[in-house]
C-alpha atoms as a PDB file:
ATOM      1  CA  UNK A   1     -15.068 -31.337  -0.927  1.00  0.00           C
ATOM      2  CA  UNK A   2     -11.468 -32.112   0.303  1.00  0.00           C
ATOM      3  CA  UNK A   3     -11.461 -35.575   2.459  1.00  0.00           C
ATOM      4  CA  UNK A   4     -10.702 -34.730   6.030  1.00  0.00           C
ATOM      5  CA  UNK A   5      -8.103 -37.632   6.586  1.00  0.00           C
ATOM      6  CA  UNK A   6      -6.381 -36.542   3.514  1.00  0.00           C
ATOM      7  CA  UNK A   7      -6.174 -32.731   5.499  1.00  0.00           C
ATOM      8  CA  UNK A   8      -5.297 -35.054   8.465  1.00  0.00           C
ATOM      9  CA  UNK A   9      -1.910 -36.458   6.794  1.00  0.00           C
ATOM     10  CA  UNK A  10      -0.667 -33.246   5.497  1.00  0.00           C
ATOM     11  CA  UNK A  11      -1.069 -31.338   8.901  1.00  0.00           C
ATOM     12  CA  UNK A  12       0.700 -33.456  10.360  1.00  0.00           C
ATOM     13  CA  UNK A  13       3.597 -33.845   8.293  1.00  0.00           C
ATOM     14  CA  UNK A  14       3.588 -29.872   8.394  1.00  0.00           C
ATOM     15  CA  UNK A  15       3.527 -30.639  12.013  1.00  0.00           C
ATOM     16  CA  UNK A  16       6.532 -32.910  12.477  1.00  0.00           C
ATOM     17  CA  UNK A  17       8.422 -32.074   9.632  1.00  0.00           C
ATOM     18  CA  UNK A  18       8.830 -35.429   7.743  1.00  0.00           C
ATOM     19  CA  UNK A  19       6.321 -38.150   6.417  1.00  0.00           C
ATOM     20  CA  UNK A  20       7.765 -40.977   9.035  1.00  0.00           C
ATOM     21  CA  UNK A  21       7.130 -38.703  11.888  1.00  0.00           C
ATOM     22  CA  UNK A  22       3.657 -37.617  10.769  1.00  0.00           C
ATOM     23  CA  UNK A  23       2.639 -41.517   9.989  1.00  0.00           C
ATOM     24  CA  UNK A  24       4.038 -42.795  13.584  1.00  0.00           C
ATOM     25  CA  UNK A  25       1.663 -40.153  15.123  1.00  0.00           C
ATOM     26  CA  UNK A  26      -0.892 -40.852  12.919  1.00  0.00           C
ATOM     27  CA  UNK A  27      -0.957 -45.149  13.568  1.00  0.00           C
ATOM     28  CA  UNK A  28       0.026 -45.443   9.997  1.00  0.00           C
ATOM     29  CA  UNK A  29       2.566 -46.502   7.441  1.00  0.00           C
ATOM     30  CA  UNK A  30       4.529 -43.656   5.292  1.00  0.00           C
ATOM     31  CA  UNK A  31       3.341 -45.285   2.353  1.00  0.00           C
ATOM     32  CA  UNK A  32      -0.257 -44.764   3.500  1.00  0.00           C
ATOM     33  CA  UNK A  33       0.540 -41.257   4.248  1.00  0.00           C
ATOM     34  CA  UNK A  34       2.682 -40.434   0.784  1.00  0.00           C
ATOM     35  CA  UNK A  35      -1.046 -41.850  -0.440  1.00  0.00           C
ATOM     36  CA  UNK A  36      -3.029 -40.059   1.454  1.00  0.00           C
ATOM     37  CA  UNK A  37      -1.384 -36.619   0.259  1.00  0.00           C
ATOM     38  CA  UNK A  38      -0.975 -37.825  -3.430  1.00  0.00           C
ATOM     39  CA  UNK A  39      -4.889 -37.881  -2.979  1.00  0.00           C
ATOM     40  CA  UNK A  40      -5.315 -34.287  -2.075  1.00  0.00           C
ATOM     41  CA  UNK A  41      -2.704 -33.136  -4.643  1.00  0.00           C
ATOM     42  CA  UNK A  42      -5.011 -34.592  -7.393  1.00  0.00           C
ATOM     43  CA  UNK A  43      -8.175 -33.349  -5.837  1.00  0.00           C
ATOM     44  CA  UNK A  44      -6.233 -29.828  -5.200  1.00  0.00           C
ATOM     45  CA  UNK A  45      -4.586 -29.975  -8.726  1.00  0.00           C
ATOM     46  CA  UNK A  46      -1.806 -28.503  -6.712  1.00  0.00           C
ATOM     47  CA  UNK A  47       1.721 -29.871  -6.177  1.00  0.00           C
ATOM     48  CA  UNK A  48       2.334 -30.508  -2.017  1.00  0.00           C
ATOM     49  CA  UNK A  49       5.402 -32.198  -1.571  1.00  0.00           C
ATOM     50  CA  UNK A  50       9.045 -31.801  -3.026  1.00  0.00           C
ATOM     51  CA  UNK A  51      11.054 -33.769  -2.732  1.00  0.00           C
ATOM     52  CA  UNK A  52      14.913 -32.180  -1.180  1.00  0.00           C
ATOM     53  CA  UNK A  53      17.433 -34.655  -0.945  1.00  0.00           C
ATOM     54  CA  UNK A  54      16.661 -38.037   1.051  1.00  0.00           C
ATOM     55  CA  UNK A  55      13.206 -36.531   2.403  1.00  0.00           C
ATOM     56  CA  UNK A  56      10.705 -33.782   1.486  1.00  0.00           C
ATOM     57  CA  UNK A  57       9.205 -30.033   2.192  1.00  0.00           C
ATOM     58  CA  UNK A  58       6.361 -28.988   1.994  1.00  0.00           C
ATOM     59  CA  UNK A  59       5.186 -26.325  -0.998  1.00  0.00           C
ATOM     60  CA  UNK A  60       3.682 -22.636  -0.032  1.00  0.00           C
ATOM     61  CA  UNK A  61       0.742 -24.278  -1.063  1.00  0.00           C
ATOM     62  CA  UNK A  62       0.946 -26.787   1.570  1.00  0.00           C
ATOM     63  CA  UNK A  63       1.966 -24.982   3.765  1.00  0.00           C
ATOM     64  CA  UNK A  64      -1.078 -22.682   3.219  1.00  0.00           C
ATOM     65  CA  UNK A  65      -3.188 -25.849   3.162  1.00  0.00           C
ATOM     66  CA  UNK A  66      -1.962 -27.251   6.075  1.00  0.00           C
ATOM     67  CA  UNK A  67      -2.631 -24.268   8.419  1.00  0.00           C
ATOM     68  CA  UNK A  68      -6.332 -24.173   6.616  1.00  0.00           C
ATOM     69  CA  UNK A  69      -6.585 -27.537   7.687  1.00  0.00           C
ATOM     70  CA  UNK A  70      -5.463 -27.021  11.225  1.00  0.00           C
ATOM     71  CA  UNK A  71      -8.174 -24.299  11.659  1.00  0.00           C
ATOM     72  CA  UNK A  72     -10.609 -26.981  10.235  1.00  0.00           C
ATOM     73  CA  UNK A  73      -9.605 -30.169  12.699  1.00  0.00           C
ATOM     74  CA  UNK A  74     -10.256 -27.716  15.970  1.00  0.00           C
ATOM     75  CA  UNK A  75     -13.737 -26.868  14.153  1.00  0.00           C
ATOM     76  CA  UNK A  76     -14.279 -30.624  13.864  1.00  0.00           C
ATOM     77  CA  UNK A  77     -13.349 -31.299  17.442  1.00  0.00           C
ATOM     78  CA  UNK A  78     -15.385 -28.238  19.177  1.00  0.00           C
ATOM     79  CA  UNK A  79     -18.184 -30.036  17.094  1.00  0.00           C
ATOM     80  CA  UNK A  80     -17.246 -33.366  18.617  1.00  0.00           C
ATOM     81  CA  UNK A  81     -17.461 -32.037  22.124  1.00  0.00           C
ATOM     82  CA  UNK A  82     -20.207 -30.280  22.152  1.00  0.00           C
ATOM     83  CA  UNK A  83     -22.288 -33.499  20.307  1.00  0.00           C
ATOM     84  CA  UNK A  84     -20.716 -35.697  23.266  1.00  0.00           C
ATOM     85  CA  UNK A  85     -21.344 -32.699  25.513  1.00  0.00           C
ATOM     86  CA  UNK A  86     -25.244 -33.122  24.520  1.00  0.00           C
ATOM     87  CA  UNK A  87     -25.141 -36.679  25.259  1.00  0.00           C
ATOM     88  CA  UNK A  88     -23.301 -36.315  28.502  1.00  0.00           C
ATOM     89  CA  UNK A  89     -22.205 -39.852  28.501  1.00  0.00           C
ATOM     90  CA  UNK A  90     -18.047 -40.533  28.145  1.00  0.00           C
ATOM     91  CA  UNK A  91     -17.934 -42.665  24.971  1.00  0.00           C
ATOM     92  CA  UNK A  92     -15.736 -42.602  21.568  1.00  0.00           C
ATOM     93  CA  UNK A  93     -12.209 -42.593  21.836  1.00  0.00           C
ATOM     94  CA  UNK A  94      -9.521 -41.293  24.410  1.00  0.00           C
ATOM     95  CA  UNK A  95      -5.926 -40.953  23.769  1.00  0.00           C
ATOM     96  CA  UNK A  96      -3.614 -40.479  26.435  1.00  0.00           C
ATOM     97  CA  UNK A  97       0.199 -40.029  26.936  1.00  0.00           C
ATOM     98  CA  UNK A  98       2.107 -40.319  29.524  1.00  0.00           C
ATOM     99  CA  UNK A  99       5.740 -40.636  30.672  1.00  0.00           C
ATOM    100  CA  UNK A 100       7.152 -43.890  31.990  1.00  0.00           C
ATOM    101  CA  UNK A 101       6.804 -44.060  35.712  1.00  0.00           C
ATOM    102  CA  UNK A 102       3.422 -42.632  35.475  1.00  0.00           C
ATOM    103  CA  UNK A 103       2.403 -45.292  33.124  1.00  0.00           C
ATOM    104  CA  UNK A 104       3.454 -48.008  35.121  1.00  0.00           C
ATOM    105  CA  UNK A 105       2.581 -46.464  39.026  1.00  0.00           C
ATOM    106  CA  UNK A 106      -0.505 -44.661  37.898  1.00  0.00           C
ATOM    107  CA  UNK A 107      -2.205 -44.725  34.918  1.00  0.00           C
ATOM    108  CA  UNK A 108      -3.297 -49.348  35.424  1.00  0.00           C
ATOM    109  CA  UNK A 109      -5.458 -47.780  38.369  1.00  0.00           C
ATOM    110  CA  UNK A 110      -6.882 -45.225  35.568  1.00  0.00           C
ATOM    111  CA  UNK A 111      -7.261 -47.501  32.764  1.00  0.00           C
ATOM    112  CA  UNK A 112      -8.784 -50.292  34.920  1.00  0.00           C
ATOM    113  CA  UNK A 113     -11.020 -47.356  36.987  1.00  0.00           C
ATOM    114  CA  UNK A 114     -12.553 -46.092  33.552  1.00  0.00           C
ATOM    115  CA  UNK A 115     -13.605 -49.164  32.097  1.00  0.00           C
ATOM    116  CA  UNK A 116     -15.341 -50.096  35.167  1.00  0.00           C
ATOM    117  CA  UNK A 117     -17.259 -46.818  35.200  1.00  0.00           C
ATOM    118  CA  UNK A 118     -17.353 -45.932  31.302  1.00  0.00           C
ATOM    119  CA  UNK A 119     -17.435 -48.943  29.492  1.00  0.00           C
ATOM    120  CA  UNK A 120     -17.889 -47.245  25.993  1.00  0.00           C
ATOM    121  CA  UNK A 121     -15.327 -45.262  26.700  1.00  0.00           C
ATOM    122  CA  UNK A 122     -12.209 -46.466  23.573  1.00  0.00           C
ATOM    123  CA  UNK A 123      -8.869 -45.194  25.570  1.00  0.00           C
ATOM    124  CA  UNK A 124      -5.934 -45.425  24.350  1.00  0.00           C
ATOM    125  CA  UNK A 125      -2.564 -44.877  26.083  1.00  0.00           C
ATOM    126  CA  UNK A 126       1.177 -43.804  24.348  1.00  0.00           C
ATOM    127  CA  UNK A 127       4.069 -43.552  26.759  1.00  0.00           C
ATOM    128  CA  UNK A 128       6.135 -40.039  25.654  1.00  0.00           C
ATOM    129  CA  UNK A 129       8.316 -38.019  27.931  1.00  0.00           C
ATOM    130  CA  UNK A 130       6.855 -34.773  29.365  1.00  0.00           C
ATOM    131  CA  UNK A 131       7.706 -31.755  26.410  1.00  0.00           C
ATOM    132  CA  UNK A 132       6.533 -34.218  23.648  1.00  0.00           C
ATOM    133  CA  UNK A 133       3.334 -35.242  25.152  1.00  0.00           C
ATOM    134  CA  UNK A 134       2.100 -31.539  25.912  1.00  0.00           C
ATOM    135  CA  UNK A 135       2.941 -30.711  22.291  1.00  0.00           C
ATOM    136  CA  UNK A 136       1.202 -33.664  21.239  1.00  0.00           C
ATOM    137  CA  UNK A 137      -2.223 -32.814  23.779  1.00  0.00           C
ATOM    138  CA  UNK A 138      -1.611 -28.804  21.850  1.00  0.00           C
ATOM    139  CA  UNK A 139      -1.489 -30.065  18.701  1.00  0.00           C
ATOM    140  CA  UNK A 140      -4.958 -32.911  18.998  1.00  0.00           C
ATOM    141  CA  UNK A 141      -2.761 -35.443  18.148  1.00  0.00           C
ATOM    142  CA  UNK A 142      -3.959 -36.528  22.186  1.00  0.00           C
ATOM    143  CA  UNK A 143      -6.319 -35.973  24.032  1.00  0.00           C
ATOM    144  CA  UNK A 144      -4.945 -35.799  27.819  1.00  0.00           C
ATOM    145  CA  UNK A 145      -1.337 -36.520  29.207  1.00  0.00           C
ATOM    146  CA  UNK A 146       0.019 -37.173  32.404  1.00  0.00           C
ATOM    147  CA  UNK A 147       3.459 -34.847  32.836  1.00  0.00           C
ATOM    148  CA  UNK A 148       5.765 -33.788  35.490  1.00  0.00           C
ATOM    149  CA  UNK A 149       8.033 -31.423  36.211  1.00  0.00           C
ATOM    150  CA  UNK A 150      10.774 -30.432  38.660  1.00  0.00           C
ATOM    151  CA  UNK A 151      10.793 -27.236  41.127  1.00  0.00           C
ATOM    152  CA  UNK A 152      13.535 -25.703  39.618  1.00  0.00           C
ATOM    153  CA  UNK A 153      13.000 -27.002  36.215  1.00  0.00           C
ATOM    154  CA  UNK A 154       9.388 -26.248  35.387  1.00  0.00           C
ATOM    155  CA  UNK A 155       7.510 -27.483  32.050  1.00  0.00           C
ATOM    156  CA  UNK A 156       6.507 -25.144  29.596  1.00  0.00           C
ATOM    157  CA  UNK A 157       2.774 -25.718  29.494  1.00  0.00           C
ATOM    158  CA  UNK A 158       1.408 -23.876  26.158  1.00  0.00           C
ATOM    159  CA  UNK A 159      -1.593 -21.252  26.714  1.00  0.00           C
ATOM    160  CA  UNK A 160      -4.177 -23.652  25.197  1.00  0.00           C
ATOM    161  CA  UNK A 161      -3.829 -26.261  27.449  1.00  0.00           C
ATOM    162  CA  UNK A 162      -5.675 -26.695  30.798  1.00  0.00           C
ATOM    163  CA  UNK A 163      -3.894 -28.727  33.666  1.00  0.00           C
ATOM    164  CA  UNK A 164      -4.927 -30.315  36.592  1.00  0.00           C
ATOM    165  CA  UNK A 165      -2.565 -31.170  39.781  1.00  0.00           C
ATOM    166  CA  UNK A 166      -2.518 -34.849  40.954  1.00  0.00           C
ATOM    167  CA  UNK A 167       0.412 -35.092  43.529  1.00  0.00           C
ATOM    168  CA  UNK A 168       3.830 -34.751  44.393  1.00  0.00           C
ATOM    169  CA  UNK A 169       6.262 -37.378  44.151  1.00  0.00           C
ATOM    170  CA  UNK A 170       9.504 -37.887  46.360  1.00  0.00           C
ATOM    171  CA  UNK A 171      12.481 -39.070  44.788  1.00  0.00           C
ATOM    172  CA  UNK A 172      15.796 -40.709  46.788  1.00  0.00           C
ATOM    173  CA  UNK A 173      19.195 -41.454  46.317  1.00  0.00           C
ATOM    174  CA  UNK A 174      19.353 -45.151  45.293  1.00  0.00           C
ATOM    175  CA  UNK A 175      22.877 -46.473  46.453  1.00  0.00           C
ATOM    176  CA  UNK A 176      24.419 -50.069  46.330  1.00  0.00           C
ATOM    177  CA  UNK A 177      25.335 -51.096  49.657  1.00  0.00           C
ATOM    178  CA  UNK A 178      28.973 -51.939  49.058  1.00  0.00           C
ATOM    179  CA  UNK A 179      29.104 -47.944  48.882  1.00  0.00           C
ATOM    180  CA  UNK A 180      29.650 -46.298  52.108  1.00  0.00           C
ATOM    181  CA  UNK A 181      27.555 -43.663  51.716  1.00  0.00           C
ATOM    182  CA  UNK A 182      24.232 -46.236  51.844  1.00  0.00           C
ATOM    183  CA  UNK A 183      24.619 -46.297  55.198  1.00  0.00           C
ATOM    184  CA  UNK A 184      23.719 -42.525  56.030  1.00  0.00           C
ATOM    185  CA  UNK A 185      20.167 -41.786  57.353  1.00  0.00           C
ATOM    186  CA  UNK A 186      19.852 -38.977  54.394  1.00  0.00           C
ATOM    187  CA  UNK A 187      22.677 -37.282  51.849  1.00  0.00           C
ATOM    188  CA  UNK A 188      23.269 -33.995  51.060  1.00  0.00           C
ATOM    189  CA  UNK A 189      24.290 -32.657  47.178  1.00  0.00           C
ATOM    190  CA  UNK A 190      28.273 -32.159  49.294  1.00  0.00           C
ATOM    191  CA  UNK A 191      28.156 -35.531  50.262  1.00  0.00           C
ATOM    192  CA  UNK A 192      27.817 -37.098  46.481  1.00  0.00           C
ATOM    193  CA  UNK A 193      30.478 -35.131  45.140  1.00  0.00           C
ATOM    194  CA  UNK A 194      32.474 -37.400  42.508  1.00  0.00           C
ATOM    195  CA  UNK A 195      29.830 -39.829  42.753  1.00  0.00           C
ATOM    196  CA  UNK A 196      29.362 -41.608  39.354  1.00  0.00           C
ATOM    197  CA  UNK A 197      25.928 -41.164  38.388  1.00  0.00           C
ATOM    198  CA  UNK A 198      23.202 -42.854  35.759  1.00  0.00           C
ATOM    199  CA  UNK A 199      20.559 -40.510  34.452  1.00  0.00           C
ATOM    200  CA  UNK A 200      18.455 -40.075  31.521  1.00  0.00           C
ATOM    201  CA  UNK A 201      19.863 -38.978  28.430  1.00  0.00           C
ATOM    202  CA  UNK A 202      20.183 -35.166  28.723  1.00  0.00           C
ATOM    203  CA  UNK A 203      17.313 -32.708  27.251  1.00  0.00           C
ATOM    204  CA  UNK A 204      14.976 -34.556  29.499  1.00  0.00           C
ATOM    205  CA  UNK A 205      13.548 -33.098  32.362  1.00  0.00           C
ATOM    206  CA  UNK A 206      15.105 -35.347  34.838  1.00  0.00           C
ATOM    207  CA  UNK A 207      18.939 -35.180  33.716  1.00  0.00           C
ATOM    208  CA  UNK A 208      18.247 -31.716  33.505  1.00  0.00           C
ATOM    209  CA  UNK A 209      17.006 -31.186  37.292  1.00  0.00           C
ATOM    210  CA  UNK A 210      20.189 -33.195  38.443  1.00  0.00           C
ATOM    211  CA  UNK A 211      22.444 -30.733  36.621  1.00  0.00           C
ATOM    212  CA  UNK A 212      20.601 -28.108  38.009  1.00  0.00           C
ATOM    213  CA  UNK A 213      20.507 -29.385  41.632  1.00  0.00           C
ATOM    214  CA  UNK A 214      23.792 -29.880  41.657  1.00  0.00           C
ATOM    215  CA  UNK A 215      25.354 -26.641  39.915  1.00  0.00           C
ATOM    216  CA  UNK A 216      22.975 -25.082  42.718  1.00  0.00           C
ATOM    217  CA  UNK A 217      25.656 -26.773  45.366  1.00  0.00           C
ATOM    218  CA  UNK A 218      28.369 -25.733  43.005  1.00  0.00           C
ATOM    219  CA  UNK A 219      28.731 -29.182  42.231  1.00  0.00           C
ATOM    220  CA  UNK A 220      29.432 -30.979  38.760  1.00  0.00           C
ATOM    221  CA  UNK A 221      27.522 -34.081  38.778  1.00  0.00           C
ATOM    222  CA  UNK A 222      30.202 -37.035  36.723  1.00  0.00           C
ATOM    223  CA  UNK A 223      27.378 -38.612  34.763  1.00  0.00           C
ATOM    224  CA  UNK A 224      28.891 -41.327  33.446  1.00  0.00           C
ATOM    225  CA  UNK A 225      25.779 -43.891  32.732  1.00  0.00           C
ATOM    226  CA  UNK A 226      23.113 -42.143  30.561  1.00  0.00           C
ATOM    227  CA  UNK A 227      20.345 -44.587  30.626  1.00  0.00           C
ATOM    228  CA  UNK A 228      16.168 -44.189  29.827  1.00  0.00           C
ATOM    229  CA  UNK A 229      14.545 -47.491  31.693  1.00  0.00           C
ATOM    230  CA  UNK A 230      14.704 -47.300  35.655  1.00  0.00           C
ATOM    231  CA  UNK A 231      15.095 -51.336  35.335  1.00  0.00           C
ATOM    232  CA  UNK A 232      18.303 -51.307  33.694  1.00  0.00           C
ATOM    233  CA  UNK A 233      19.456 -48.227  36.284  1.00  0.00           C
ATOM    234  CA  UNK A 234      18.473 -51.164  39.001  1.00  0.00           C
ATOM    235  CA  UNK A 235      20.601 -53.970  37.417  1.00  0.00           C
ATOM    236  CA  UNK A 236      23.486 -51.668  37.468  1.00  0.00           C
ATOM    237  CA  UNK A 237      23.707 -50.669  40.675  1.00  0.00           C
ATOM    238  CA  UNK A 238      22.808 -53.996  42.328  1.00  0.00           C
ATOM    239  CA  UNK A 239      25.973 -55.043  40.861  1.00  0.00           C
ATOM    240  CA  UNK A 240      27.922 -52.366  42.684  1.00  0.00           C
ATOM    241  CA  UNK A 241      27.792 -49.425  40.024  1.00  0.00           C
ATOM    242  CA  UNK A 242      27.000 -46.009  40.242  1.00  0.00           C
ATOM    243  CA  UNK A 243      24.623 -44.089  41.869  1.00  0.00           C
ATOM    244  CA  UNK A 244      20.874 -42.633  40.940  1.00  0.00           C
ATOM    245  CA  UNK A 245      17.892 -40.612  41.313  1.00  0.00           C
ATOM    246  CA  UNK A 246      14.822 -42.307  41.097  1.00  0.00           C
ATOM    247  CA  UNK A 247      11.775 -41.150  42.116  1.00  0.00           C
ATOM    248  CA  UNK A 248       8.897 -43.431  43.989  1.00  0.00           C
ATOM    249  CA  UNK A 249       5.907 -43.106  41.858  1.00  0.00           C
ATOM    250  CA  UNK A 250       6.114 -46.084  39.506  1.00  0.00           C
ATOM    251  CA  UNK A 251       9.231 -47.553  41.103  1.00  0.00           C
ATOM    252  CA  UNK A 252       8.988 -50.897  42.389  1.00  0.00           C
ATOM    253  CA  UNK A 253      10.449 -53.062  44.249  1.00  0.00           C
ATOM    254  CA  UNK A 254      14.163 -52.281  45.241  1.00  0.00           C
ATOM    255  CA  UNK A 255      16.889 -54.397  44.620  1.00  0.00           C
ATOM    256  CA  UNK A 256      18.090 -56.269  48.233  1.00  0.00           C
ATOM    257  CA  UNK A 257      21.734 -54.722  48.465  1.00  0.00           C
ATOM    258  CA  UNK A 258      20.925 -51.483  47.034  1.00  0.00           C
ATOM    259  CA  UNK A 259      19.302 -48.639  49.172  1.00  0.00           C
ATOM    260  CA  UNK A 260      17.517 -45.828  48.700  1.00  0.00           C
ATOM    261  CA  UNK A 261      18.393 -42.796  50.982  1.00  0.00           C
ATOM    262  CA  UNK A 262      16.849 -39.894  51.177  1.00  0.00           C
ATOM    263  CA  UNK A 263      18.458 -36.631  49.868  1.00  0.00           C
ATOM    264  CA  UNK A 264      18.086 -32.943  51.457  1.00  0.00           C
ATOM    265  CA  UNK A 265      16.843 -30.754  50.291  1.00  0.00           C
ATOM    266  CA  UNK A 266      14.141 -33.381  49.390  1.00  0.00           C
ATOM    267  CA  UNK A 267      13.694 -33.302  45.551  1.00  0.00           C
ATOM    268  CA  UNK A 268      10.090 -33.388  44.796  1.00  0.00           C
ATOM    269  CA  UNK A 269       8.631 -33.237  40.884  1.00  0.00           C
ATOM    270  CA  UNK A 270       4.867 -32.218  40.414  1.00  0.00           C
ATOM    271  CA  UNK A 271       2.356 -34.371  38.409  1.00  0.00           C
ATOM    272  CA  UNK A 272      -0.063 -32.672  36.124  1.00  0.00           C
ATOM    273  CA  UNK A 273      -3.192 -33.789  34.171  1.00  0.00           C
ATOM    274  CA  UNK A 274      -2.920 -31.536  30.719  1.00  0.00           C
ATOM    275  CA  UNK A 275      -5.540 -31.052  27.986  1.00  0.00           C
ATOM    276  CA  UNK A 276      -7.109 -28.899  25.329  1.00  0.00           C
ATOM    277  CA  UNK A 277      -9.275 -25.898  27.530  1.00  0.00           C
ATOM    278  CA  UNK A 278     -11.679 -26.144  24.279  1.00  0.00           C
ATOM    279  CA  UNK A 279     -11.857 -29.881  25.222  1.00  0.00           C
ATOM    280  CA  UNK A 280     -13.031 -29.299  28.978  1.00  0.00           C
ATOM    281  CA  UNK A 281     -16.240 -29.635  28.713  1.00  0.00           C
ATOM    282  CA  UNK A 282     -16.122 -33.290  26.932  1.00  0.00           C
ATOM    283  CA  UNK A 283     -17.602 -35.660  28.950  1.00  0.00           C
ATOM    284  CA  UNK A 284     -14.815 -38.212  28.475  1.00  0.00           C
ATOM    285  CA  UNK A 285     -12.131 -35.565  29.631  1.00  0.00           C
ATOM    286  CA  UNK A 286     -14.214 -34.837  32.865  1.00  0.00           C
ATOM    287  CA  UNK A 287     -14.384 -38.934  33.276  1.00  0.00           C
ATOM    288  CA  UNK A 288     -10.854 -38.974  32.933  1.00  0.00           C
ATOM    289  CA  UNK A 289     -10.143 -36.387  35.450  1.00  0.00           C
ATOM    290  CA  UNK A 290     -12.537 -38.034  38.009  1.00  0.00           C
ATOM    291  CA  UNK A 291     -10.842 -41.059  37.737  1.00  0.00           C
ATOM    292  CA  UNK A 292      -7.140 -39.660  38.422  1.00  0.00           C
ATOM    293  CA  UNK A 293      -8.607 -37.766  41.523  1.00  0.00           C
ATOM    294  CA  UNK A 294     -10.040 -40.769  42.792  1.00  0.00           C
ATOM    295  CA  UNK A 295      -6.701 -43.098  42.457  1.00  0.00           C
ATOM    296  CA  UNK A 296      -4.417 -43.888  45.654  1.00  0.00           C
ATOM    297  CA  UNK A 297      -0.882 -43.407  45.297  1.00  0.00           C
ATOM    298  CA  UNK A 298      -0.367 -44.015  48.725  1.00  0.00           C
ATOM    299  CA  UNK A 299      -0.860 -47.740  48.704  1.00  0.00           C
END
């Protein structure tokens, strides 16, 4: 019989290509997961990995294996759901992802919301940006993400996921004061043209929207500050630099000489709940979804 954590390990290293990426999914070290798979070539008597210069591939044989054992996890987590179905109580574990602002303006209500009303209920939450977190939720590696998307940049959402809509979120132009512009009751694209601007790093959704908003207006945005945290994106502009995007959800408190103005059209991103549609009926994915319906993002 071949150990299911040892199928575990080599799926997802078929998964995400290297044994560093499989064990940071997995919660463990690559030497556990190099273990783990030196296991199930001794129980397979079959030769997995190779290595190819600094890192490894995977064999026809493991590659064989590992889609075997991809049909066998979904087997083992239909069974789980409908044994927790049977019970009808939310218990066991829950992991969730979710992007930043969504983690910080949304998901304490959640986390605080479900222990109150599930107390058996094991979640546990990883922050990841949008595209990786719906791969992750396709893949089992989670079990429910919070995502967003963009009008004109939508998210590609694969067919085996379910999603649920949770709001829309505004975003504004945040602008020091010292700048002119912070003064106007809203901007237009026209009206930030050569404006120095701090975004994410591009292939995420939100540099990508900018682009896109502005190449609408025939517009090429200068982005000369390619920055991830929102906080750092505050610290630069309330010493005079740049301008940004930031949307409301998540936040906080604006610096006292920078402003945020709002921007027409008004740019609006969608939130979605995602998960497995095998997974719907689980009693700690319904709990989940209750709880997100009942949270207030207007306070």
């Amino acid at each position: 019989m071949l150990d299911l954590g040892r199928l575990k390990a080599l799926h997802a290293v078929a998964a995400y290509g290297t044994v560093g990426a499989a064990a940071d999914v997995l919660g463990y070290t690559p030497s556990a997961v190099s273990q783990q798979i030196a296991k199930l070539e001794r129980e397979t008597r079959t030769t997995l990995l190779e290595r190819q210069g600094r890192g490894v591939r995977l064999t026809d044989a493991a590659l064989l294996l590992a889609d075997t054992a991809g049909q066998v996890l979904k087997l083992v987590e239909e069974a789980e759901v409908a044994l927790e179905e049977q019970r009808g109580t939310a218990i066991g574990r829950l992991c969730v992802g979710s992007f930043a602002t969504a983690a910080r303006g949304l998901l304490p209500d959640v986390l605080v919301g479900l222990g109150e009303q599930h107390p058996a209920l094991d979640v546990r939450l990883t922050e990841l940006d949008p595209p990786e977190a719906t791969e992750a939720v396709a893949r089992g590696e989670l079990d429910l993400a919070i995502v967003h998307d963009w009008q004109n940049t939508p998210l590609p959402v694969p067919e085996s996921l379910s999603r649920m809509a949770i709001c829309e979120d505004i975003a504004d132009v945040l602008i020091p004061e010292v700048n002119p512009l912070s003064q106007r009751e809203f901007l237009e694209p026209a009206d930030l043209a050569g404006a120095r601007w701090m975004c994410q790093p591009e292939g995420s959704i939100c540099h990508d929207w900018l682009v896109r908003t502005f190449h609408a207006a025939g517009i090429e945005p200068e982005l000369a500050y390619r920055i991830n945290e929102y906080r750092t994106q505050f610290a630069l502009l309330a010493n005079g630099i740049g301008v940004a995007l930031i949307p409301r959800l998540g936040r906080g408190e604006v610096p006292d000489n920078v402003r945020a103005v709002p921007l027409r059209p008004t740019p609006t991103r969608r939130l979605y709940a995602v998960w497995r549609t095998q997974a719907s009926r689980r009693p700690a994915i319904t709990a989940a979804l209750d709880v997100i319906r009942q949270v207030d993002l207007a306070r």
